[in-house]
Protein backbone atom coordinates (compact mmCIF):
# COMPACT_ATOMS: atom_id res chain seq x y z
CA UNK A 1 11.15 -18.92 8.36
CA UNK A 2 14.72 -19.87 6.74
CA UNK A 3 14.71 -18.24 2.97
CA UNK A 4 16.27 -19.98 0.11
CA UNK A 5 19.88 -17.75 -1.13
CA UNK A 6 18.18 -17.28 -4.87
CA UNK A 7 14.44 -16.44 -3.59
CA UNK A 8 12.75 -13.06 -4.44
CA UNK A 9 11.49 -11.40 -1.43
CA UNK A 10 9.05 -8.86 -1.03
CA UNK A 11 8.37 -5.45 0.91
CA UNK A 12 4.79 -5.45 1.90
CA UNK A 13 4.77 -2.13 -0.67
CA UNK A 14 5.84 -4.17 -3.54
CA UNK A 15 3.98 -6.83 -2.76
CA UNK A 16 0.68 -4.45 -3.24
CA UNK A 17 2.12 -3.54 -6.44
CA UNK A 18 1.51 -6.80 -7.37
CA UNK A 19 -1.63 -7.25 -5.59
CA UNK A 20 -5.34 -5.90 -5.38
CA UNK A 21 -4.21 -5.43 -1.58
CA UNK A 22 -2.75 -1.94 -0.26
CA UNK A 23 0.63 -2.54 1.86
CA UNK A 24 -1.54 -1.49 5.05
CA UNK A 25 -3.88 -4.77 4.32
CA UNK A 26 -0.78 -7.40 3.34
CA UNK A 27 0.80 -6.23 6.52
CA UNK A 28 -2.97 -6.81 8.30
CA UNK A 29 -2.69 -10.35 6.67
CA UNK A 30 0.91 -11.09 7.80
CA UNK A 31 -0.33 -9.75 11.65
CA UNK A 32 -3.28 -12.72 11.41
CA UNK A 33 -0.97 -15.54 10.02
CA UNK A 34 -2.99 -15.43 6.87
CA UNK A 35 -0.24 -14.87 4.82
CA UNK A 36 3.06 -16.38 4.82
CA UNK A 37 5.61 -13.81 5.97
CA UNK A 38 8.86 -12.92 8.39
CA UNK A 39 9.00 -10.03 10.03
CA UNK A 40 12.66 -8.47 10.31
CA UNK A 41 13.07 -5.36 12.62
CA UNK A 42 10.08 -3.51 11.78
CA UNK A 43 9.59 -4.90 8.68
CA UNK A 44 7.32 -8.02 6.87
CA UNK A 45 8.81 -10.02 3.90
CA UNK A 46 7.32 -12.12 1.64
CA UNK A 47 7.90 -14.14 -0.79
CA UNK A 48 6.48 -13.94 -4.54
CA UNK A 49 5.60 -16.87 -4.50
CA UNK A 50 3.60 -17.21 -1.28
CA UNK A 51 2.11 -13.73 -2.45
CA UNK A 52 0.85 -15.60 -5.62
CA UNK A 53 -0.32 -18.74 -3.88
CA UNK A 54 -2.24 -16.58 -1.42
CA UNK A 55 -4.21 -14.54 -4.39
CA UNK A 56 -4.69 -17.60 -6.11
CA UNK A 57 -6.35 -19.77 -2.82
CA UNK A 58 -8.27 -15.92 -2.44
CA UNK A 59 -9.43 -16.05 -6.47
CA UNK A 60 -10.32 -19.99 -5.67
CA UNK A 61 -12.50 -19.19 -2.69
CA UNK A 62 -14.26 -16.34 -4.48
CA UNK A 63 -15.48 -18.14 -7.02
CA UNK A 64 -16.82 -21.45 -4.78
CA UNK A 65 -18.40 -18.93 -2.64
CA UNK A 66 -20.14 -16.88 -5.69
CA UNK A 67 -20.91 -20.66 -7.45
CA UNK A 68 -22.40 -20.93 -3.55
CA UNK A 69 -24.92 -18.13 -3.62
CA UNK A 70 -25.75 -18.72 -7.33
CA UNK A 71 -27.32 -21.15 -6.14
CA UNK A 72 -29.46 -19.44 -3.81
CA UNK A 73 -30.53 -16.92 -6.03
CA UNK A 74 -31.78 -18.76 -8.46
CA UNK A 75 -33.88 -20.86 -6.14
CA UNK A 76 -35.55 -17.32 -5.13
CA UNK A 77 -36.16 -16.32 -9.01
């Protein structure tokens, strides 16, 4: 993955800062190919913005899924 000159990029530990995630779990992600990241030496970066994308697609799916079992519930009540 080529990174634009002027693009912010991201240790996984300040990319938990930003995120629910702990550094141990973003680096879990990046290991899977779940999240968008290159990994130089010993080390994953990522982007802010593919950080954001990836917690909003996560906040997306959530909410489908809990709009999913609403439905279920209420058909047992």
């Amino acid at each position: 993955m080529a990174f634009e000159p002027n693009i912010e990029l991201l240790s996984l530990r300040e990319a938990a800062e930003l995120s629910p995630y702990s550094a141990e779990y973003l680096n879990l992600l990046c290991r899977k190919g779940k999240l968008k990241a290159t990994k130089i030496g010993r080390d994953w970066l990522i982007t802010k913005a593919d950080l954001f994308e990836y917690l909003r697609k996560q906040h997306t799916e959530s909410r489908s899924r809990l709009a999913e079992l609403s439905k279920y519930i209420n058909l047992l009540m």
